[in-house]
C-alpha atoms as a PDB file:
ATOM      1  CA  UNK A   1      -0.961  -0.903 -12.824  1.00  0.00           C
ATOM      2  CA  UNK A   2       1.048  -0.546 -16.455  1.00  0.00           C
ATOM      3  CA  UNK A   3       0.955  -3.138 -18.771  1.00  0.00           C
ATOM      4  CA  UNK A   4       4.232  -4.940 -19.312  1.00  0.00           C
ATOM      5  CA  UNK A   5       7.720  -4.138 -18.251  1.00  0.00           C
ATOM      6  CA  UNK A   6      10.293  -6.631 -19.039  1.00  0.00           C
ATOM      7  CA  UNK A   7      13.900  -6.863 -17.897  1.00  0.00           C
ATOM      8  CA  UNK A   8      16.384  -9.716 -16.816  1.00  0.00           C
ATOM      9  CA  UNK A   9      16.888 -11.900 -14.489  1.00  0.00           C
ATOM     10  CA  UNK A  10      13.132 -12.494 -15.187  1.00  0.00           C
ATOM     11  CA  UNK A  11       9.920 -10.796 -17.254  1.00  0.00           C
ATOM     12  CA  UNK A  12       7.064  -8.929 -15.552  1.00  0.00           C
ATOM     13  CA  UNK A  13       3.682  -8.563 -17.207  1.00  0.00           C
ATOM     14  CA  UNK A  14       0.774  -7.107 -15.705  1.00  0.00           C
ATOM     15  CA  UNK A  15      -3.187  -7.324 -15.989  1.00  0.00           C
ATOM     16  CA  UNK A  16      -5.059  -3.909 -14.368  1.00  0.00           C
ATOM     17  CA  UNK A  17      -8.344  -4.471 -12.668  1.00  0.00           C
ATOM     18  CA  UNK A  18     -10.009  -2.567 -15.508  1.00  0.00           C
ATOM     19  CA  UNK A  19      -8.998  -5.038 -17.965  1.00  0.00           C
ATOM     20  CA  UNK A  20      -9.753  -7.904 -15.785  1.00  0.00           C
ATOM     21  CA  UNK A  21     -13.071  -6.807 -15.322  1.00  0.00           C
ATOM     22  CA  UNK A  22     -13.570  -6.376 -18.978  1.00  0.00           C
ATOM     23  CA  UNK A  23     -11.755  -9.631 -19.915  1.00  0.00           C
ATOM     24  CA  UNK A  24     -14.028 -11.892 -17.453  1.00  0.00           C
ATOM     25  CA  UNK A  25     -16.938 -11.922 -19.845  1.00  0.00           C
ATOM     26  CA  UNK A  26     -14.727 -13.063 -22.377  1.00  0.00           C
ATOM     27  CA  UNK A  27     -15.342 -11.068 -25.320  1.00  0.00           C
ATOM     28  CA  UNK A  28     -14.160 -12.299 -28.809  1.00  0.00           C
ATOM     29  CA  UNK A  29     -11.084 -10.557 -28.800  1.00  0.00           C
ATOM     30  CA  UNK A  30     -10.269 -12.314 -25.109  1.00  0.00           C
ATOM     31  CA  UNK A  31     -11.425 -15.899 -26.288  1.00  0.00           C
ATOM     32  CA  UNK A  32      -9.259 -15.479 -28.802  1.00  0.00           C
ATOM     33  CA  UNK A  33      -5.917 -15.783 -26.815  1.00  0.00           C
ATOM     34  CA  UNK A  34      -6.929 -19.178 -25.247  1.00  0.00           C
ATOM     35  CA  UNK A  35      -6.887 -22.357 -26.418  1.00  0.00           C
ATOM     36  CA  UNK A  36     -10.691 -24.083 -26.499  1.00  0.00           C
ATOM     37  CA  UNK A  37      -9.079 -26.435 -23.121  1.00  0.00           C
ATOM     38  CA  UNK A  38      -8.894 -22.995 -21.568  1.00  0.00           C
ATOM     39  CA  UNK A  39     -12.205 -21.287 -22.521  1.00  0.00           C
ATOM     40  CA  UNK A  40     -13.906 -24.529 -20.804  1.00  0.00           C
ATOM     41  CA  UNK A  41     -11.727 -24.566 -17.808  1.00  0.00           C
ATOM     42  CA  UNK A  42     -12.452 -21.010 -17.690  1.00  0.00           C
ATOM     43  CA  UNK A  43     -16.415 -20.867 -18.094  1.00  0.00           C
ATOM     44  CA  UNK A  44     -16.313 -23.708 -15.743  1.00  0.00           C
ATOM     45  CA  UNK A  45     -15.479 -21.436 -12.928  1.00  0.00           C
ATOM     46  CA  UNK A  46     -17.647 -18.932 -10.767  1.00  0.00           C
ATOM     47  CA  UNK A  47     -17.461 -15.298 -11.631  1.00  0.00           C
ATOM     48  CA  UNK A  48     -15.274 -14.078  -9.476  1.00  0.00           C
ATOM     49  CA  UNK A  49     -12.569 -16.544  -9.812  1.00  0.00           C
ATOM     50  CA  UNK A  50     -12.982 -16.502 -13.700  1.00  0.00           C
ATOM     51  CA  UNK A  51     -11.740 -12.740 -13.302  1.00  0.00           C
ATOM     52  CA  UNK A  52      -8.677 -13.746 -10.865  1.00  0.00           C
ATOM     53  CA  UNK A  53      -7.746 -16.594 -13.489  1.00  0.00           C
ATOM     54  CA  UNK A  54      -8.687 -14.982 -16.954  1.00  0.00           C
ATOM     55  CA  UNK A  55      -6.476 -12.146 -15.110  1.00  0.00           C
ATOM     56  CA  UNK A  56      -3.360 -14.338 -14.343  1.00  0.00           C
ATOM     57  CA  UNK A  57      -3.554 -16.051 -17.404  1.00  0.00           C
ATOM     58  CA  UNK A  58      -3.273 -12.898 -19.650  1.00  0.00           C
ATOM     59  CA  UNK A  59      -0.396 -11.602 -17.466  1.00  0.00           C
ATOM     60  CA  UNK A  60       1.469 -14.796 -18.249  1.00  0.00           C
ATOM     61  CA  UNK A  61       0.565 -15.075 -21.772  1.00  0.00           C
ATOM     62  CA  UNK A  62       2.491 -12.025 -22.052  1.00  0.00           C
ATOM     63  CA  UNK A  63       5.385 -12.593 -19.678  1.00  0.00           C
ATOM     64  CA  UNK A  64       5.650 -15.724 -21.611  1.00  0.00           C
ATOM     65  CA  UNK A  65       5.700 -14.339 -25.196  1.00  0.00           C
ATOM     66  CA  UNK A  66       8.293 -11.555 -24.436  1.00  0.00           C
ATOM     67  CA  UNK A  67      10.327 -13.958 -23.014  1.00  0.00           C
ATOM     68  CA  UNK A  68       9.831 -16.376 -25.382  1.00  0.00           C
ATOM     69  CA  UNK A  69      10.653 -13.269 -27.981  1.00  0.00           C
ATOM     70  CA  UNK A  70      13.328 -11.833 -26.612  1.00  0.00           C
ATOM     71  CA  UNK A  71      15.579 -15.288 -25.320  1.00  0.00           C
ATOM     72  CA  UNK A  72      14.570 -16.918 -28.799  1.00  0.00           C
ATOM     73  CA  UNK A  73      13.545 -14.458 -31.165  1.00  0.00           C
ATOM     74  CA  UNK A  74      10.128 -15.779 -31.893  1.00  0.00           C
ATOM     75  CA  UNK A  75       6.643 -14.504 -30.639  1.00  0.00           C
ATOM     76  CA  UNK A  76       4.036 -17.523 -29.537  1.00  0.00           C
ATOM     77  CA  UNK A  77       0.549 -16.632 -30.473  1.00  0.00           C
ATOM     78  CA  UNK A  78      -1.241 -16.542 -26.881  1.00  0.00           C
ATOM     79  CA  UNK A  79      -3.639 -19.097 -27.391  1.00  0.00           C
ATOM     80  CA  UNK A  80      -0.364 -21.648 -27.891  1.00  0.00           C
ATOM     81  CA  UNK A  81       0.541 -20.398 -24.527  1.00  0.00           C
ATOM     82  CA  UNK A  82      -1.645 -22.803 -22.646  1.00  0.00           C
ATOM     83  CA  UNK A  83      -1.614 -22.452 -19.111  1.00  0.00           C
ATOM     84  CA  UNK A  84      -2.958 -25.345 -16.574  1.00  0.00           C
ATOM     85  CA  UNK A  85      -2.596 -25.724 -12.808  1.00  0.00           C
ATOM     86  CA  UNK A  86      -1.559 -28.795 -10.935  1.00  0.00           C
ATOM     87  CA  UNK A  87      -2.845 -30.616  -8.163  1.00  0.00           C
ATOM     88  CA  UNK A  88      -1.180 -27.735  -5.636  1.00  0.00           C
ATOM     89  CA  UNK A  89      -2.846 -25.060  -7.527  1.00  0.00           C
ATOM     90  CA  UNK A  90       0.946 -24.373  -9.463  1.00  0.00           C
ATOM     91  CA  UNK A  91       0.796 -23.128 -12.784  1.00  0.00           C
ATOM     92  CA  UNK A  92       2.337 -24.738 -15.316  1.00  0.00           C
ATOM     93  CA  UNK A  93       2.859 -24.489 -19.182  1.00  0.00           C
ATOM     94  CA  UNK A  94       0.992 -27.389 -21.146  1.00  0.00           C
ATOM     95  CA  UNK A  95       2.399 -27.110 -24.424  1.00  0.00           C
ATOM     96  CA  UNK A  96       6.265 -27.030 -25.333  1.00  0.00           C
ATOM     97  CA  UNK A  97       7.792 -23.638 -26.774  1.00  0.00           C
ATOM     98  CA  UNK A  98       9.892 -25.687 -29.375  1.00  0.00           C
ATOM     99  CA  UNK A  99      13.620 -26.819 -28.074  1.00  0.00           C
ATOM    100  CA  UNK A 100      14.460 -24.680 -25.653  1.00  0.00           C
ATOM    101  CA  UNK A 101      12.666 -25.615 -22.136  1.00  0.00           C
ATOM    102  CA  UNK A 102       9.714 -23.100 -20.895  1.00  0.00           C
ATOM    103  CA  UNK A 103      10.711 -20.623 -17.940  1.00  0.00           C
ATOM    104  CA  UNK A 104       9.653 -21.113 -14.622  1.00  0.00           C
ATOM    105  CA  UNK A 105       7.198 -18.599 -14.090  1.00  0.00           C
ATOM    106  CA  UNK A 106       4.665 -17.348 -11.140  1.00  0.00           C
ATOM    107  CA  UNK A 107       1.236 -15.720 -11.004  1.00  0.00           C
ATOM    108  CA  UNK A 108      -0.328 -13.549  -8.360  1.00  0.00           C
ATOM    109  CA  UNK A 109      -3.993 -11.686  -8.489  1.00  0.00           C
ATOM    110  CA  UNK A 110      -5.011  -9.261  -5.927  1.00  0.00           C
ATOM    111  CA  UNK A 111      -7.869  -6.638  -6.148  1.00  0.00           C
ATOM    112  CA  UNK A 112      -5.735  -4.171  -8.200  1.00  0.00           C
ATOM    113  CA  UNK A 113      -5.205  -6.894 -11.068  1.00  0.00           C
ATOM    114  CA  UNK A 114      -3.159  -9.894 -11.794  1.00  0.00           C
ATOM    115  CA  UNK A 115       0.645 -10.095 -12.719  1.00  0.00           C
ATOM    116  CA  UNK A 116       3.048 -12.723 -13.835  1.00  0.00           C
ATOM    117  CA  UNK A 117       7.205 -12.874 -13.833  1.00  0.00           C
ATOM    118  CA  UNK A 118       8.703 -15.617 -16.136  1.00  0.00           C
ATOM    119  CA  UNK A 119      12.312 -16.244 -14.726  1.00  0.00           C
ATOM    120  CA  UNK A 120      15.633 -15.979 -17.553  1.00  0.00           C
ATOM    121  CA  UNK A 121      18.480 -18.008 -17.319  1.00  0.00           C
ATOM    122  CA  UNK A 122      17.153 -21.086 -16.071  1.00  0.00           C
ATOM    123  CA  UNK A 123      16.004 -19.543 -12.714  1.00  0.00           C
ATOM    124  CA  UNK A 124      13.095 -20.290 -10.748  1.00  0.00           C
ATOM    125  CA  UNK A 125      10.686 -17.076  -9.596  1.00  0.00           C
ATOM    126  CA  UNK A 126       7.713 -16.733  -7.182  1.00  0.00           C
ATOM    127  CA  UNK A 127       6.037 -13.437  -7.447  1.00  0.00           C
ATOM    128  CA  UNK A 128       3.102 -12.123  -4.919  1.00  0.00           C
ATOM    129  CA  UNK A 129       0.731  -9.215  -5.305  1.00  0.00           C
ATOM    130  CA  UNK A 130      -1.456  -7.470  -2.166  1.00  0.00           C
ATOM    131  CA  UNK A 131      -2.874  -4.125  -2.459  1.00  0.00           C
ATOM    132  CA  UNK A 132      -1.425  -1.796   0.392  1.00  0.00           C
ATOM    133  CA  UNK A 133      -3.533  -1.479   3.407  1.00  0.00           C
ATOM    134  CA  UNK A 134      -3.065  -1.605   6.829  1.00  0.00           C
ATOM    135  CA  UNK A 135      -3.013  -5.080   8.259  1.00  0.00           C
ATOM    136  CA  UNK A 136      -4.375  -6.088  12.021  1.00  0.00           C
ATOM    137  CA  UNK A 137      -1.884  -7.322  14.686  1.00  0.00           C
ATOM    138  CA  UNK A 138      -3.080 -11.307  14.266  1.00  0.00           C
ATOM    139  CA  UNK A 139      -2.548 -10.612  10.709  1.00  0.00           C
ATOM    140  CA  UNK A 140       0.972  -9.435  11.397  1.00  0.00           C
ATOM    141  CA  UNK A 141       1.474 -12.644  13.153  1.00  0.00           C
ATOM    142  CA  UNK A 142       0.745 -14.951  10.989  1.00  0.00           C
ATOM    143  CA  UNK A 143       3.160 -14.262   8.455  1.00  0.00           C
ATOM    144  CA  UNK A 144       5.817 -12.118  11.032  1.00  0.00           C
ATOM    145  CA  UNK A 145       9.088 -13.723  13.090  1.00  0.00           C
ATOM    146  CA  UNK A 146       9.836 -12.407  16.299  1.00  0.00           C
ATOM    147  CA  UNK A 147      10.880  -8.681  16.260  1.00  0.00           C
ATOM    148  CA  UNK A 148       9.612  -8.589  12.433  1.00  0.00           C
ATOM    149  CA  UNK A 149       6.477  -6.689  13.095  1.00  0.00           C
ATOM    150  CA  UNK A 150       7.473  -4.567  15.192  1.00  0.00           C
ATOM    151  CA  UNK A 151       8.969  -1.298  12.485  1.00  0.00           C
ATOM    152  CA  UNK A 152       6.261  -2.364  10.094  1.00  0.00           C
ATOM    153  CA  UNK A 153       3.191  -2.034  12.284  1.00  0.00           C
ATOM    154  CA  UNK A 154       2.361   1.688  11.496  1.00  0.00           C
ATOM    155  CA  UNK A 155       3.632   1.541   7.652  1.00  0.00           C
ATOM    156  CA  UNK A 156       1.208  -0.071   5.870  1.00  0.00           C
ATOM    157  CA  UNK A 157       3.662  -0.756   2.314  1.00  0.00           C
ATOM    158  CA  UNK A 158       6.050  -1.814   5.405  1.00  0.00           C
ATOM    159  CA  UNK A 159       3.600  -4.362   6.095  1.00  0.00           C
ATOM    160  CA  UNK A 160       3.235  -5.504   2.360  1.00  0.00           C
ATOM    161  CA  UNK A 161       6.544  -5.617   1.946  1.00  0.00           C
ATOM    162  CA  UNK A 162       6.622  -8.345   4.285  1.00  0.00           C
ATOM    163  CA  UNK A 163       3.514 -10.133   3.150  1.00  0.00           C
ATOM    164  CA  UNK A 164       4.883 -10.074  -0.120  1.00  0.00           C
ATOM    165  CA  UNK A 165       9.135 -10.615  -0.016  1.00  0.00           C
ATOM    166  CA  UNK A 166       7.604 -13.755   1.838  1.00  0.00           C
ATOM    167  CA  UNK A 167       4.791 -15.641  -0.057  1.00  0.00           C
ATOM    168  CA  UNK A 168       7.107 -15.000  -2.920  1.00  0.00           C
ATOM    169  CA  UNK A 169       9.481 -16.435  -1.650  1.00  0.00           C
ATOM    170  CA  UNK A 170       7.352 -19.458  -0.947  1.00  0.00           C
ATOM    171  CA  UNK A 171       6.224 -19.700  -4.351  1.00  0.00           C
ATOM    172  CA  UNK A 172       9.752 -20.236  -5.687  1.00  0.00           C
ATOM    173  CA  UNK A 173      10.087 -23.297  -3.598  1.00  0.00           C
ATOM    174  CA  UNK A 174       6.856 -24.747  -4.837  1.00  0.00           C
ATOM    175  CA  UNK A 175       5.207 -23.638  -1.847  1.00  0.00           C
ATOM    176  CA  UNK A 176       2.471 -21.100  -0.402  1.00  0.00           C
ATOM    177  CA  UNK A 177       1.320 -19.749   2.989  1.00  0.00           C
ATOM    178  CA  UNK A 178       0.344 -23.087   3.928  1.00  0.00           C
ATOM    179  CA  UNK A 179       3.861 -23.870   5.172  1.00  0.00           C
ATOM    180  CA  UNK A 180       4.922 -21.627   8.107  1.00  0.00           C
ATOM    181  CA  UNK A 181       6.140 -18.191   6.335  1.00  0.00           C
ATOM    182  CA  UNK A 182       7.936 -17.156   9.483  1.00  0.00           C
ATOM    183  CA  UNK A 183      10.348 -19.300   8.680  1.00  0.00           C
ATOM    184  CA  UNK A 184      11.556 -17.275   5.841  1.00  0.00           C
ATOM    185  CA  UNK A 185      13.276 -13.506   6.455  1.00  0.00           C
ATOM    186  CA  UNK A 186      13.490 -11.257   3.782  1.00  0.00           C
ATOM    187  CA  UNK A 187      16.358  -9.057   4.177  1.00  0.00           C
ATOM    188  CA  UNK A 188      18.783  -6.682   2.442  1.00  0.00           C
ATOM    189  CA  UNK A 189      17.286  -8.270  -0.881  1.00  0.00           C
ATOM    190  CA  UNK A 190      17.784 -11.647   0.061  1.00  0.00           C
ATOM    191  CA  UNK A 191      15.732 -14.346   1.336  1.00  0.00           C
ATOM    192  CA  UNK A 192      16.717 -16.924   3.964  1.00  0.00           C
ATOM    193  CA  UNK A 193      14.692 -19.853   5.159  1.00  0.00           C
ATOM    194  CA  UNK A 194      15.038 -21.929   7.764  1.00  0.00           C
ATOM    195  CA  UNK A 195      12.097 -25.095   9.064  1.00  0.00           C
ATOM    196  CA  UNK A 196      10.088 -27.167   6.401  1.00  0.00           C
ATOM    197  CA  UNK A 197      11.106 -24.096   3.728  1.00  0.00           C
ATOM    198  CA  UNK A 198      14.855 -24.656   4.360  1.00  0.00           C
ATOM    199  CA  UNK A 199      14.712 -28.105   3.855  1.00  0.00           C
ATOM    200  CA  UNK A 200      12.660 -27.292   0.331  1.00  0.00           C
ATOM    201  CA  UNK A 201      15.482 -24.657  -0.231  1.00  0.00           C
ATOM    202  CA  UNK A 202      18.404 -27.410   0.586  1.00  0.00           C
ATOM    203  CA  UNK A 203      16.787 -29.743  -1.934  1.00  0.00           C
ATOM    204  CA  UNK A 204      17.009 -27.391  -4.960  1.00  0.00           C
ATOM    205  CA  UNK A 205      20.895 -27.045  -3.904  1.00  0.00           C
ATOM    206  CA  UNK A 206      20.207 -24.087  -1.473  1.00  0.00           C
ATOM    207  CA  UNK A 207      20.673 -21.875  -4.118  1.00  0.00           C
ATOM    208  CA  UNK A 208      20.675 -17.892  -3.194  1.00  0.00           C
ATOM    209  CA  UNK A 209      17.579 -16.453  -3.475  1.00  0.00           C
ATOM    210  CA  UNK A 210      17.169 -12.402  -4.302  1.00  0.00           C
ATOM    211  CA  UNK A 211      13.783 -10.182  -3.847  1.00  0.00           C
ATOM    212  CA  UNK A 212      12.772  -7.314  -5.684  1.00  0.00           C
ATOM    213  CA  UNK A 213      10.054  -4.872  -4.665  1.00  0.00           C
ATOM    214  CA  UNK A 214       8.583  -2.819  -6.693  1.00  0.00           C
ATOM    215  CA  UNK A 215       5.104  -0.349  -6.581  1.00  0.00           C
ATOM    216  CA  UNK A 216       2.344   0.026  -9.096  1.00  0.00           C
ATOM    217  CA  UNK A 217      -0.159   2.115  -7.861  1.00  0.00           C
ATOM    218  CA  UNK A 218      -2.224   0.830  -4.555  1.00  0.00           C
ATOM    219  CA  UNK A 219      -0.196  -2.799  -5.041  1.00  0.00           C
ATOM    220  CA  UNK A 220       2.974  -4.122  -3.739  1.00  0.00           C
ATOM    221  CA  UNK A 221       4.725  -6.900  -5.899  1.00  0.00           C
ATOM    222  CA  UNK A 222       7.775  -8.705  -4.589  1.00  0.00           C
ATOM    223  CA  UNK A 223       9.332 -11.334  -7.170  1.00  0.00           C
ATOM    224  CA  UNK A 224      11.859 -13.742  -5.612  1.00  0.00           C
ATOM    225  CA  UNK A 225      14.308 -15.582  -7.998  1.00  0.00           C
ATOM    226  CA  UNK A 226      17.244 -17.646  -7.646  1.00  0.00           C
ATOM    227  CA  UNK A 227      20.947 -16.715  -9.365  1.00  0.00           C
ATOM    228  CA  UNK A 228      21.766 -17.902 -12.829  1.00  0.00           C
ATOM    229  CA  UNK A 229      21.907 -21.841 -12.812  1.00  0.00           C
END
């Protein structure tokens, strides 16, 4: 996985495994991009989760500050980026950027790192990660609509395209796999969402919602965002 690629209608920033694994004992030059309410969050948590969030966090950090750069022409120092997750597990942005409003923006971790995408424009994003493997049938299922599975059950990035154009598209709502993600089809670029997910979808105006996919090594990333608001 590359570092950081940025480019409208939203910023992706990347964390490889290597540097999550290096970043999760939090060496001095890690501790110094987060704020002391972070480092005890942080070394609050098992080991293995302290990778997958010390991961996410530096992906946003730096989804953040280039889009904080390039929309207002100012840099944030990363530990004034301070990142905190609500009561759903959302991440959210504790401090104010100055005037302007922060971005929505979306993590995702997976065994091949973490990445982030903060949305321009006034969008919303979701973004998902999954490393490409073959997935069983009841796997398939869980996520898969009737006839869905069926071109994608040989293909493995077939199969993370799936897993991904949908759980992204969850996250944009506000939501995760825990609401049914066979209610949402990804298709031609475009998501549509019908169930509990269309009524989350109506709510924000039913706005249209476009998915990009996009390879980085063994990992799949789909970011879902809406059009300019």
């Amino acid at each position: 996985m590359t570092q950081t690629r940025c480019e409208p209608p939203y910023r992706l920033a990347l964390c490889p495994r290597a540097e999550a694994d290096r970043a999760a004992e939090l060496p001095g030059d890690v501790r110094a991009r987060f704020s002391a309410r972070e480092l005890a969050e942080l070394e609050a948590l098992p080991p293995r989760r302290r990778r997958d969030r010390i991961a996410g966090r530096l992906a946003a950090k730096r989804a953040l500050a280039a889009h904080a750069e390039a929309e207002w022409g100012w840099r944030p120092r990363d530990e004034e980026l301070e990142i905190a997750n609500d009561g759903e597990g959302r991440p959210f942005l504790r401090a104010r950027l100055g005037d302007p409003p922060a971005p929505s923006f979306s993590i995702s971790h997976c065994p091949a790192g973490a990445a982030a995408a903060a949305a321009c424009g006034g969008r919303r994003v979701g973004l998902d990660a999954e490393v490409v493997v073959a997935r069983p049938a009841e796997v398939l299922a869980f996520v898969c609509a009737r006839g869905e599975a069926e071109g994608a059950r040989a293909d493995p990035e077939a199969q993370a395209r799936l897993w991904t154009g949908k759980e992204a598209a969850l996250k944009l709502l506000g939501l995760g796999l825990s609401a049914d993600a066979r209610a949402v089809r990804v298709e031609g670029g475009r998501a549509r969402y019908d169930g509990e997910p269309g009524r989350a979808w109506r709510a924000l105006g039913a706005p249209e919602v476009r998915v990009d996919f996009t390879r980085e090594q063994d990992a799949m990333l789909a970011v879902a965002y809406t059009e300019m608001t």
